[in-house]
N, C-alpha and C. Protein backbone atom coordinates (compact mmCIF):
# COMPACT_ATOMS: atom_id res chain seq x y z
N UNK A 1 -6.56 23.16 6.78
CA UNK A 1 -7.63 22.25 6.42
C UNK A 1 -7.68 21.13 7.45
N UNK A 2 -8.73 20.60 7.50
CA UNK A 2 -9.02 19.89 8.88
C UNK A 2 -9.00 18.45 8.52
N UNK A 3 -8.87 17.27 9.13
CA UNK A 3 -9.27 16.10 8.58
C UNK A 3 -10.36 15.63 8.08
N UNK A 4 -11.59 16.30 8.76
CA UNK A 4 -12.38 16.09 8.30
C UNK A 4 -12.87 16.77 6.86
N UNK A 5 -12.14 17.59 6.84
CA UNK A 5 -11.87 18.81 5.22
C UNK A 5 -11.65 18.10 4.24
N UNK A 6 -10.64 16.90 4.45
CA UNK A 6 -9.71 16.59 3.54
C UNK A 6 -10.37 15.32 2.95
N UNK A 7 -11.12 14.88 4.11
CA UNK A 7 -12.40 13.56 4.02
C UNK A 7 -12.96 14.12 2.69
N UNK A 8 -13.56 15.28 3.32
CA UNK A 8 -14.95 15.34 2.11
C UNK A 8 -14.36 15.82 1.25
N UNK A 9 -13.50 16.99 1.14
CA UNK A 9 -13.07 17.43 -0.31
C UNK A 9 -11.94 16.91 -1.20
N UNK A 10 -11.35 15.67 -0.56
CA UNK A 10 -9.96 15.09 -1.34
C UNK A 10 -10.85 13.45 -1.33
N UNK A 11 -10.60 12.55 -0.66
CA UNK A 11 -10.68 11.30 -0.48
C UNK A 11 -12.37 10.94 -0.86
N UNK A 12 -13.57 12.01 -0.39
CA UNK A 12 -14.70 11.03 -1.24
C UNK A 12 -15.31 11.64 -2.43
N UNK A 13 -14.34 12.84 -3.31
CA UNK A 13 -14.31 12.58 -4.49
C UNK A 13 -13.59 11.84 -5.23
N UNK A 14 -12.47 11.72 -4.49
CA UNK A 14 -11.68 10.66 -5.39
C UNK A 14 -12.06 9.17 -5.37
N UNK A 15 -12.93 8.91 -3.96
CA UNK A 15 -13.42 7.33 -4.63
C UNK A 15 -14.50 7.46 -5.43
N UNK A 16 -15.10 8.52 -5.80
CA UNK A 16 -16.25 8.78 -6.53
C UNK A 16 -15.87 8.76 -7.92
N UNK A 17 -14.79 8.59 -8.13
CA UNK A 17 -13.80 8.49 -9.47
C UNK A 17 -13.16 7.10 -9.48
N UNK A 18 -13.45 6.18 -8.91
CA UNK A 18 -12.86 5.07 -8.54
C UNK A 18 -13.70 4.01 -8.56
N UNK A 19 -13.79 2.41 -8.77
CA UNK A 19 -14.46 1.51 -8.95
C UNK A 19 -15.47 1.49 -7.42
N UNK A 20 -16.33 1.41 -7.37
CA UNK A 20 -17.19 1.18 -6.01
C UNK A 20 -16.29 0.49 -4.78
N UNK A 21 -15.92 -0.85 -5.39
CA UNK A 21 -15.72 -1.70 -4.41
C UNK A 21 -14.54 -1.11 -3.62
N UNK A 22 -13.57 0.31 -4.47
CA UNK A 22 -12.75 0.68 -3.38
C UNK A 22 -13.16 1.64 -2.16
N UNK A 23 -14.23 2.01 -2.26
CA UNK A 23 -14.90 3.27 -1.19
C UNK A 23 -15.72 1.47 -0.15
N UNK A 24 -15.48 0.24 -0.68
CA UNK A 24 -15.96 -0.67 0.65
C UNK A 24 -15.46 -0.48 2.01
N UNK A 25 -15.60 -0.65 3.14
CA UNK A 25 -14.88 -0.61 4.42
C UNK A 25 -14.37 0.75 5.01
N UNK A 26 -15.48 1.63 3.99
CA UNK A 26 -15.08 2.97 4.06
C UNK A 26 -13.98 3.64 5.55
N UNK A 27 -14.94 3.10 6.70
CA UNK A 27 -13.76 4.35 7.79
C UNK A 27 -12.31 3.46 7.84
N UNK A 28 -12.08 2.26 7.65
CA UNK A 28 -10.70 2.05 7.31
C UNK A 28 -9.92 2.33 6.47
N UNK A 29 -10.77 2.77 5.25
CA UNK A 29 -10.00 3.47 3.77
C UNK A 29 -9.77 5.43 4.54
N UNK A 30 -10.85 5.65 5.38
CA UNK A 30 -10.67 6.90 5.68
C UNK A 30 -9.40 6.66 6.90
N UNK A 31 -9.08 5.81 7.94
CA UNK A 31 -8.48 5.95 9.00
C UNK A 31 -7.16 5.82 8.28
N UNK A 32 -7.31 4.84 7.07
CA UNK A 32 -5.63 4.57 6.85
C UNK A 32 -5.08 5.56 6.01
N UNK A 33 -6.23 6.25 4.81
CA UNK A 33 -5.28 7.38 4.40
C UNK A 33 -4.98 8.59 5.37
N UNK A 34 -5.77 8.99 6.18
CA UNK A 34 -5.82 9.95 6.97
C UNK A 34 -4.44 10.04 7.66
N UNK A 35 -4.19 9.04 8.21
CA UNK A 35 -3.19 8.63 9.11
C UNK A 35 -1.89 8.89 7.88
N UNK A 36 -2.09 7.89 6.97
CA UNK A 36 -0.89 8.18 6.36
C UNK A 36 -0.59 9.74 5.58
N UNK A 37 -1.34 10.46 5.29
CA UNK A 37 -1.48 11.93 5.19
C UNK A 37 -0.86 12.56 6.17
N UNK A 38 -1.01 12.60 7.51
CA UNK A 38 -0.40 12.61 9.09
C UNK A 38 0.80 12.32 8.80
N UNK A 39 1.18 11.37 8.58
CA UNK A 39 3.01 10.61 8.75
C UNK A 39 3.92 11.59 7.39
N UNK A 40 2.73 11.64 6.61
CA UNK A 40 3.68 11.99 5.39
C UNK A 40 3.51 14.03 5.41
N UNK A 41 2.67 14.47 5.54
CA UNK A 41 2.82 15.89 5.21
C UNK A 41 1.43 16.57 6.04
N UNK A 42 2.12 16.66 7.55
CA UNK A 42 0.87 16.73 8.70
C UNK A 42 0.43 18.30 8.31
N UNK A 43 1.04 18.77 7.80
CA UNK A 43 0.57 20.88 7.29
C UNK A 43 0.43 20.67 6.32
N UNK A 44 -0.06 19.74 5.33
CA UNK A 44 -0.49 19.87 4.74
C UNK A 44 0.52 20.66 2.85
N UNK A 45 1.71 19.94 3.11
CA UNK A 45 2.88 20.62 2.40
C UNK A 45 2.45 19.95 1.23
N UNK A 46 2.82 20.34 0.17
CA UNK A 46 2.86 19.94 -1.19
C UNK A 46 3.99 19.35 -2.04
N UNK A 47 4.77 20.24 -1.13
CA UNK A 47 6.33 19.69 -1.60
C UNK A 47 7.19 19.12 -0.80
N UNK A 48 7.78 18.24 -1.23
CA UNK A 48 8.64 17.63 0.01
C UNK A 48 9.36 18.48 1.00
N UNK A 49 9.82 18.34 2.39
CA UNK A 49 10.30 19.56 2.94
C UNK A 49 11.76 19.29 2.71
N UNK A 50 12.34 20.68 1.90
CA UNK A 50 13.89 20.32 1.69
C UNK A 50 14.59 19.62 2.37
N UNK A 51 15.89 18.99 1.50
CA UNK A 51 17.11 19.18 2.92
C UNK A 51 17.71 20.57 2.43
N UNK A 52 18.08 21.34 1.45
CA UNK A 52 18.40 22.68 1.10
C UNK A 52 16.92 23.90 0.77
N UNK A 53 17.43 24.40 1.70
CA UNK A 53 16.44 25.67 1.54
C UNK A 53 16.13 26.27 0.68
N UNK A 54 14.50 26.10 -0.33
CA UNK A 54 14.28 26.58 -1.77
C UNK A 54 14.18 25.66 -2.79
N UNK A 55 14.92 24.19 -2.06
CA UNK A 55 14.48 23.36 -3.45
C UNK A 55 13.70 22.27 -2.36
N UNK A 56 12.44 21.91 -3.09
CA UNK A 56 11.51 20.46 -3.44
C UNK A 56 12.44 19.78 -2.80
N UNK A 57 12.12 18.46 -2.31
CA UNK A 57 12.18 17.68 -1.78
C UNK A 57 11.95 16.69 -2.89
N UNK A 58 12.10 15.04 -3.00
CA UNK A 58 11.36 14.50 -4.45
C UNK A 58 10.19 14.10 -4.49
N UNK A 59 9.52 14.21 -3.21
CA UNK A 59 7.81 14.40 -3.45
C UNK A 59 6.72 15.29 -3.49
N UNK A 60 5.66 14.75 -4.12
CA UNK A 60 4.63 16.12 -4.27
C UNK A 60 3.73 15.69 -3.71
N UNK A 61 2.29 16.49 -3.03
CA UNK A 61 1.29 16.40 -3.24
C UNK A 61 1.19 15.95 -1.39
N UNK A 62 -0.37 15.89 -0.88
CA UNK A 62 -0.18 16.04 0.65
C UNK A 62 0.12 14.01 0.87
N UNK A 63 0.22 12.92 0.02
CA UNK A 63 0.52 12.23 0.56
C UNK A 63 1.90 11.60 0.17
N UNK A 64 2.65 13.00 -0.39
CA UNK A 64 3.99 12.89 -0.77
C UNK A 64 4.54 11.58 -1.78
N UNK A 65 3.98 11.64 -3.04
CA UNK A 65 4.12 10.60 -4.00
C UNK A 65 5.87 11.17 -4.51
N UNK A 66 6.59 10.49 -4.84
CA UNK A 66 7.64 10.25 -5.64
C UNK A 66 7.05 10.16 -7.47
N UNK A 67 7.47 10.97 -8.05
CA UNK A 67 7.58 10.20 -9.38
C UNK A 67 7.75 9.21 -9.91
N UNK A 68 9.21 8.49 -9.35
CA UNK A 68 9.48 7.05 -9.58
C UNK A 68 8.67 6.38 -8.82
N UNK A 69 8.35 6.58 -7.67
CA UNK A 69 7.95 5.24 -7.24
C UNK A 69 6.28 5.41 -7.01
N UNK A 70 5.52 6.07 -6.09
CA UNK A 70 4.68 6.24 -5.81
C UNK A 70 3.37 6.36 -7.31
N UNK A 71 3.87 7.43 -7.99
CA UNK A 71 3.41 7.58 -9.22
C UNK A 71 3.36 6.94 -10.15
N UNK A 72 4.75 6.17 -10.33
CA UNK A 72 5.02 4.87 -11.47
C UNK A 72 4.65 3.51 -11.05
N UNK A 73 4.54 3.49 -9.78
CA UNK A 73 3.53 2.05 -9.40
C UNK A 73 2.55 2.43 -9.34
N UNK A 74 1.78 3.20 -9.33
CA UNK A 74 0.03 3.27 -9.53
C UNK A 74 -0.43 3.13 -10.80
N UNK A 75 0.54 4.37 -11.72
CA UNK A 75 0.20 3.77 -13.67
C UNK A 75 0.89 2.94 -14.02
N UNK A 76 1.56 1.72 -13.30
CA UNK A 76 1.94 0.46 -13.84
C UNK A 76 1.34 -0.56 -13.46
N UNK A 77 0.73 -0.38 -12.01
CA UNK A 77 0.46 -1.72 -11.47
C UNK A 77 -1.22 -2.57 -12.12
N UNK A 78 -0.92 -3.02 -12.10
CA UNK A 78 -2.24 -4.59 -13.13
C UNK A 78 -3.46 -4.30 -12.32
N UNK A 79 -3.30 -3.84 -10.95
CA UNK A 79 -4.93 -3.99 -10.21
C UNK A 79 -4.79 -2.64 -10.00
N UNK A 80 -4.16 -1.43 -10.62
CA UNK A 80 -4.60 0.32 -10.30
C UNK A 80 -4.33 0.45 -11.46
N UNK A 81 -4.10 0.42 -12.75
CA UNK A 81 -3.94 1.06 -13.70
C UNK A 81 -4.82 1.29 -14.58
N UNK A 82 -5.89 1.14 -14.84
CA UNK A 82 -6.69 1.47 -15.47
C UNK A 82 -7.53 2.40 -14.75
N UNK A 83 -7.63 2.26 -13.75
CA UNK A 83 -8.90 3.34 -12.66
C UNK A 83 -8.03 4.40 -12.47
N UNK A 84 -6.79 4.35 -12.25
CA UNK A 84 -5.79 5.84 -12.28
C UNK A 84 -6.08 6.31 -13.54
N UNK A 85 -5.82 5.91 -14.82
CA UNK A 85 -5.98 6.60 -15.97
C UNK A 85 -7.57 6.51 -16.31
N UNK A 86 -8.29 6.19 -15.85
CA UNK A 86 -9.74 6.75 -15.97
C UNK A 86 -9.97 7.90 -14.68
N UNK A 87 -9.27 8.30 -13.94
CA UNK A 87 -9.54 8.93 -12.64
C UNK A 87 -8.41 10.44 -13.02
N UNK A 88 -7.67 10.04 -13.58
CA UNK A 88 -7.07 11.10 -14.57
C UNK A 88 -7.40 12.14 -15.95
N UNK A 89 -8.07 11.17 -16.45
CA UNK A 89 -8.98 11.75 -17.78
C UNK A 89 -10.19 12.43 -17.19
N UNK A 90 -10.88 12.07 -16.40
CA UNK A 90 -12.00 12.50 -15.58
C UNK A 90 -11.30 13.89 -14.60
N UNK A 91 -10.06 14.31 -14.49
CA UNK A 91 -9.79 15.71 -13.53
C UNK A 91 -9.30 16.19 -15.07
N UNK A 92 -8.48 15.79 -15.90
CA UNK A 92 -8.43 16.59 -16.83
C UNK A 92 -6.93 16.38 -16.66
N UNK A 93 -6.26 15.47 -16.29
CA UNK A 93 -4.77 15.62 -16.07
C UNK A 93 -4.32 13.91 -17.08
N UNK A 94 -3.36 14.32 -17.59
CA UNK A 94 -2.50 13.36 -18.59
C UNK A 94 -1.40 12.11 -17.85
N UNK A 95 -2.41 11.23 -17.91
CA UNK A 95 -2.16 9.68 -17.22
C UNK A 95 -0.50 9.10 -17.73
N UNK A 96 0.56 10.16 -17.05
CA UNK A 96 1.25 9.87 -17.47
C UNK A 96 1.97 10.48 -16.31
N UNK A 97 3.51 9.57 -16.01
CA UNK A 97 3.98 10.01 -14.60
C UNK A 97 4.42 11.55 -14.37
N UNK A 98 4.91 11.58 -15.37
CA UNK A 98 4.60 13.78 -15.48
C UNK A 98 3.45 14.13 -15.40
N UNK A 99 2.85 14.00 -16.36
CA UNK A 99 1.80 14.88 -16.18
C UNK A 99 0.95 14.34 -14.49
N UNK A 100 0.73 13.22 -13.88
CA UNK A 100 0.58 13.21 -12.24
C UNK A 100 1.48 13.94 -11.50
N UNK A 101 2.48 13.97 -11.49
CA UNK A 101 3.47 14.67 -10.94
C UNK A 101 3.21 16.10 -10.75
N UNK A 102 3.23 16.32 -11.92
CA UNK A 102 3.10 17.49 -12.03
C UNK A 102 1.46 18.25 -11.45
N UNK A 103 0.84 17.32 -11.44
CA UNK A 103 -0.78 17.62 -10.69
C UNK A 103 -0.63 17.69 -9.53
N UNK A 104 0.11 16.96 -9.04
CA UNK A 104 -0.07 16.50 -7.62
C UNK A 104 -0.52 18.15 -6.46
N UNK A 105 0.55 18.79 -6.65
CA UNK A 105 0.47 20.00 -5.86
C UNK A 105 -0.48 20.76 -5.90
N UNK A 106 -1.84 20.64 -6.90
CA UNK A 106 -2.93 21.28 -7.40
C UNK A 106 -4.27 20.52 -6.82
N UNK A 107 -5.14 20.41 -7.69
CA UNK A 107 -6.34 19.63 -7.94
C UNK A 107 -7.24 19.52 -6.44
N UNK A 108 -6.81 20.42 -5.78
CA UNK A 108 -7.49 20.33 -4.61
C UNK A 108 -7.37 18.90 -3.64
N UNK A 109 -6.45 18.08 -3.86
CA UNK A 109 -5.79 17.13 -3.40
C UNK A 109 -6.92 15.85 -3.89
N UNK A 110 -7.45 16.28 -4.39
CA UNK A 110 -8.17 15.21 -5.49
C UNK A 110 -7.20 13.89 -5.89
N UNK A 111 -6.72 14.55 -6.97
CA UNK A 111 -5.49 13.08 -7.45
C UNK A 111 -4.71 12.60 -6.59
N UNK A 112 -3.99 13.07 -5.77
CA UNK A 112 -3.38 12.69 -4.33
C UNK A 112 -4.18 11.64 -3.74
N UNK A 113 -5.72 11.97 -3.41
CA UNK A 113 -5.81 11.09 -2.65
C UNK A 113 -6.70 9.53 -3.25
N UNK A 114 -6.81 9.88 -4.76
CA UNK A 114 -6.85 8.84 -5.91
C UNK A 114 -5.59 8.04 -6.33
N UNK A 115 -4.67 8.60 -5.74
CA UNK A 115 -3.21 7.88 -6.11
C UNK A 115 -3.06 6.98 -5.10
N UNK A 116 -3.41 7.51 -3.67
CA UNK A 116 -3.20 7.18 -2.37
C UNK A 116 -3.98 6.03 -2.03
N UNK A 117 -5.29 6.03 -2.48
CA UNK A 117 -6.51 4.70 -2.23
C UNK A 117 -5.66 3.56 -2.93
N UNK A 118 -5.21 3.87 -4.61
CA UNK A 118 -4.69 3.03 -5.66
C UNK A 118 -3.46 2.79 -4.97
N UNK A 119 -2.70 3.41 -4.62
CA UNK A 119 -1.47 2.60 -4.17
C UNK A 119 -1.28 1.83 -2.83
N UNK A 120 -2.70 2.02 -1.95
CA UNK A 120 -3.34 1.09 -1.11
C UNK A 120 -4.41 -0.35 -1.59
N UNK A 121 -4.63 -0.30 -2.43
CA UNK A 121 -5.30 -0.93 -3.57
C UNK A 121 -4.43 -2.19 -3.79
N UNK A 122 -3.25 -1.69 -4.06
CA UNK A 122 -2.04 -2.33 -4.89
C UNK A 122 -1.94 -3.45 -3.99
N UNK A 123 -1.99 -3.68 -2.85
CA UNK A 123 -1.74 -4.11 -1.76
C UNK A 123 -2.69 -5.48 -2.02
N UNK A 124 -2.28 -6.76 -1.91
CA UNK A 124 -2.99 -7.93 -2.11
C UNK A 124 -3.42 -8.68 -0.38
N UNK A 125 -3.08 -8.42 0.65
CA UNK A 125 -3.52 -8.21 1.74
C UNK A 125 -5.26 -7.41 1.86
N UNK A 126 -5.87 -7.76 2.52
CA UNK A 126 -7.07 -6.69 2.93
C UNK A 126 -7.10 -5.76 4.16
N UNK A 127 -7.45 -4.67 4.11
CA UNK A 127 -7.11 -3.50 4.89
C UNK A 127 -7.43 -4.17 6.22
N UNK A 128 -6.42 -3.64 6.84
CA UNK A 128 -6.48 -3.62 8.49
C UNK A 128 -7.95 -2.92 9.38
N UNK A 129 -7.81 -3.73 10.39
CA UNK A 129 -9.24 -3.75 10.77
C UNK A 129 -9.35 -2.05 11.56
N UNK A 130 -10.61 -1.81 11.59
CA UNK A 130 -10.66 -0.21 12.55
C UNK A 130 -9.65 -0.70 13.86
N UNK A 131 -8.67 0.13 14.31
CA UNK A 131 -8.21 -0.16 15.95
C UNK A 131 -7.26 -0.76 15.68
N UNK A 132 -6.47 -1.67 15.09
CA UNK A 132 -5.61 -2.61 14.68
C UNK A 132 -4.30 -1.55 14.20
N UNK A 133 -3.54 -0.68 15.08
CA UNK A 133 -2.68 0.38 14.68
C UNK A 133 -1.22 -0.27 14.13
N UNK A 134 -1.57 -1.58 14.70
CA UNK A 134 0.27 -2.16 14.32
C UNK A 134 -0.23 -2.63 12.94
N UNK A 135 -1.39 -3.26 12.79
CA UNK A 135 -1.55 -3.44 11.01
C UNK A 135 -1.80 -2.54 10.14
N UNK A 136 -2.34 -1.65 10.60
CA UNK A 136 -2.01 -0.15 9.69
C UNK A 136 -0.60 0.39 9.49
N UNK A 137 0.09 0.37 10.82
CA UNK A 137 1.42 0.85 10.28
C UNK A 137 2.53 -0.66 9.69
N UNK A 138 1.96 -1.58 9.26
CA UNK A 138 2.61 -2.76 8.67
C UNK A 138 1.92 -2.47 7.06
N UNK A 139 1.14 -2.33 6.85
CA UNK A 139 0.31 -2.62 5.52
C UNK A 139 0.79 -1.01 5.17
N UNK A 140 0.96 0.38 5.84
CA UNK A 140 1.82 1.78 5.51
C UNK A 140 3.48 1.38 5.38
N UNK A 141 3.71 0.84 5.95
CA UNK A 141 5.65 0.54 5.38
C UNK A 141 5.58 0.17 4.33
N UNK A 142 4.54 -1.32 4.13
CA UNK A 142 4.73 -2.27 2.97
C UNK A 142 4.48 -1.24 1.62
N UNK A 143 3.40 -0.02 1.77
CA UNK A 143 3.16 -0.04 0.44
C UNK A 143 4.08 1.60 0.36
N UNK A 144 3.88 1.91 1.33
CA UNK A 144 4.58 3.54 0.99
C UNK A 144 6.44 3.57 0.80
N UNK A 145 6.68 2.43 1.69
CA UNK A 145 8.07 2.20 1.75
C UNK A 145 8.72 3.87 1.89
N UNK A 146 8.49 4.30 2.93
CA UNK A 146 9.08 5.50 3.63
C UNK A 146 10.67 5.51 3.81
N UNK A 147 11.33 6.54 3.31
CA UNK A 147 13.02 6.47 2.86
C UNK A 147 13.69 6.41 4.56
N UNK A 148 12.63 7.43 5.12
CA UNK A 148 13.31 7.87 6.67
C UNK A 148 12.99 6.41 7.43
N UNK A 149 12.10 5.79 7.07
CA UNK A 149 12.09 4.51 7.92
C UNK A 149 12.73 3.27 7.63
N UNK A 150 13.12 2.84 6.04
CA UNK A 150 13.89 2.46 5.60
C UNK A 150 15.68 2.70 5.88
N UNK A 151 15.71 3.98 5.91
CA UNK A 151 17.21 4.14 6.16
C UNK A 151 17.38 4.98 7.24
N UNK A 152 16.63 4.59 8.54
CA UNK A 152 16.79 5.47 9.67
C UNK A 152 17.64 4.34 10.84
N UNK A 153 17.83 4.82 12.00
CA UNK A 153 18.54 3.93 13.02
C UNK A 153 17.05 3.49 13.75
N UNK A 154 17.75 2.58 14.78
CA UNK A 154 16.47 1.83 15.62
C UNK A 154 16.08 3.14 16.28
N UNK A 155 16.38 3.94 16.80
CA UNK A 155 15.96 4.88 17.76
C UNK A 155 15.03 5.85 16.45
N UNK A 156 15.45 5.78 15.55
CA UNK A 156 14.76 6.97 14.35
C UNK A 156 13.72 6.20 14.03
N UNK A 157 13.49 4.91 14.32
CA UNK A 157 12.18 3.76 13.45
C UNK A 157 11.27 3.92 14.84
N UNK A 158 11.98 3.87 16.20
CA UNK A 158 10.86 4.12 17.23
C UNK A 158 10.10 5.30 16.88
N UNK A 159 10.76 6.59 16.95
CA UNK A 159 9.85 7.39 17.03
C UNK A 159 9.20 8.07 15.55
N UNK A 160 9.71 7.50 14.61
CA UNK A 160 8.49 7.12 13.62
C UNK A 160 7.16 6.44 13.76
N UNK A 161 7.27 5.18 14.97
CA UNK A 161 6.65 4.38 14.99
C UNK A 161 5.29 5.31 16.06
N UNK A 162 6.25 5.98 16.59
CA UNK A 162 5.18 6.68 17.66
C UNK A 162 5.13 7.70 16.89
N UNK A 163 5.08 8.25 16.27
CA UNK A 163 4.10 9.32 15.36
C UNK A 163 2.96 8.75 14.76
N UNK A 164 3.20 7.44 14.26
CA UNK A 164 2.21 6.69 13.61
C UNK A 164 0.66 6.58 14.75
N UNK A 165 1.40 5.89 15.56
CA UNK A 165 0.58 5.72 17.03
C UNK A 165 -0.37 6.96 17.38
N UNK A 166 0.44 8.08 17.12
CA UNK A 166 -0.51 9.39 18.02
C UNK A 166 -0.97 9.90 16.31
N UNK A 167 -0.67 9.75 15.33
CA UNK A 167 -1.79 9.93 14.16
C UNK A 167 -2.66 9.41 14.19
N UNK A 168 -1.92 7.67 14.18
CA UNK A 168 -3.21 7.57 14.49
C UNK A 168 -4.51 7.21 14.96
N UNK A 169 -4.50 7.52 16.00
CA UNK A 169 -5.21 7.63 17.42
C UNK A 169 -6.00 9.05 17.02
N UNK A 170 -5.49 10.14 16.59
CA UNK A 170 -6.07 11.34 16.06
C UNK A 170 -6.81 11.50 15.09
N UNK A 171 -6.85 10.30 13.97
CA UNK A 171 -7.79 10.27 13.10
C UNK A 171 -8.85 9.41 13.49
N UNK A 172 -8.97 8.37 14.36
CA UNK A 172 -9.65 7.80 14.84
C UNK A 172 -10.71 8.70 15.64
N UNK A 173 -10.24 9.37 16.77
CA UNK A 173 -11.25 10.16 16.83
C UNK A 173 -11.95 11.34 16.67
N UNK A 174 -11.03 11.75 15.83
CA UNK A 174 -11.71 12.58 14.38
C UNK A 174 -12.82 11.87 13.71
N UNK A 175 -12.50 10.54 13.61
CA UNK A 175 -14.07 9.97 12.88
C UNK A 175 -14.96 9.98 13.67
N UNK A 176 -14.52 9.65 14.55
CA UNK A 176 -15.36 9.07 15.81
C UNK A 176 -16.69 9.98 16.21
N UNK A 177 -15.96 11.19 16.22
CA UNK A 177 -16.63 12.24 16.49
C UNK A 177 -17.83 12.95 15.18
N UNK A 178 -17.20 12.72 14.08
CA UNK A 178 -17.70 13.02 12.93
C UNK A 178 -19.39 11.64 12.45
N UNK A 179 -19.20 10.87 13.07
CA UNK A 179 -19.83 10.05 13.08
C UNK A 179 -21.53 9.97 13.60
């Protein structure tokens, strides 16, 4: 599936399930999930990629939510919790961190990328400007809090940092072009 695939069939139904004002500033809501889709599960995996061969990883879904965290701060937090559980009742899935969880790997990446806007949402900062790649990947640490970048060495945070860079630079002109 292509980025631009994932545009139309994941991310602008799911703001179409979502209060208006979050589909505002649209190609930055598109550059920053895109990108972070890129960092987190670039094939498009569903399941976290093991460290043992055959079992899950502890995230689901292509922008790799956690149960505890990813999932349980979107149906807890005061400025996403009500539009998650109206954005839940509306796919038909039970606004509850199982029952998301358990969606995640399905729904045509629908809820994924309704979890993904909301847990960008969460964020009391305003989205980073188009082009602005160091505030995209500052406002992506703050809210995704990535384990490998958190508990990696300086040399493992560089070239995290440059994956970020050539994502995203790649979704950029993916829009660009789409435009």
């Amino acid at each position: 599936m292509t980025l631009n695939e994932i545009r139309d069939q994941a991310i602008t139904p799911a703001l179409a399930l979502l209060p208006a004002l979050m589909a505002e500033k649209r190609a930055q809501v598109d550059q920053l999930m895109l990108t972070a889709h890129l960092q987190e599960a670039p094939n498009r995996e569903q399941c976290q990629l093991p460290i043992r061969p055959g079992k899950c990883g502890p995230a689901r879904g292509i922008w790799q939510f956690e149960r505890g965290g990813g999932v349980a701060g979107v149906l807890r937090h005061k400025s996403s919790r009500d539009a998650a559980i109206a954005a839940c009742r509306a796919l038909g899935i039970e606004p509850t961190v199982d029952g998301v969880f358990a969606a995640l790997p399905g729904q045509v990446d629908v809820i994924d990328a309704v979890f993904a806007r909301l847990l960008f949402w969460t964020d009391p900062l305003p989205l980073p400007e188009l082009g602005d790649v160091e505030g995209a990947w500052q406002y992506y640490l703050r809210n995704w809090r990535p384990g490998a970048y958190e508990r990696g060495t300086p040399p493992e945070r560089r070239k995290l940092r440059q994956k970020w860079g050539a994502n995203y630079a790649r979704v950029l002109e993916t829009l660009q072009v789409a435009a």
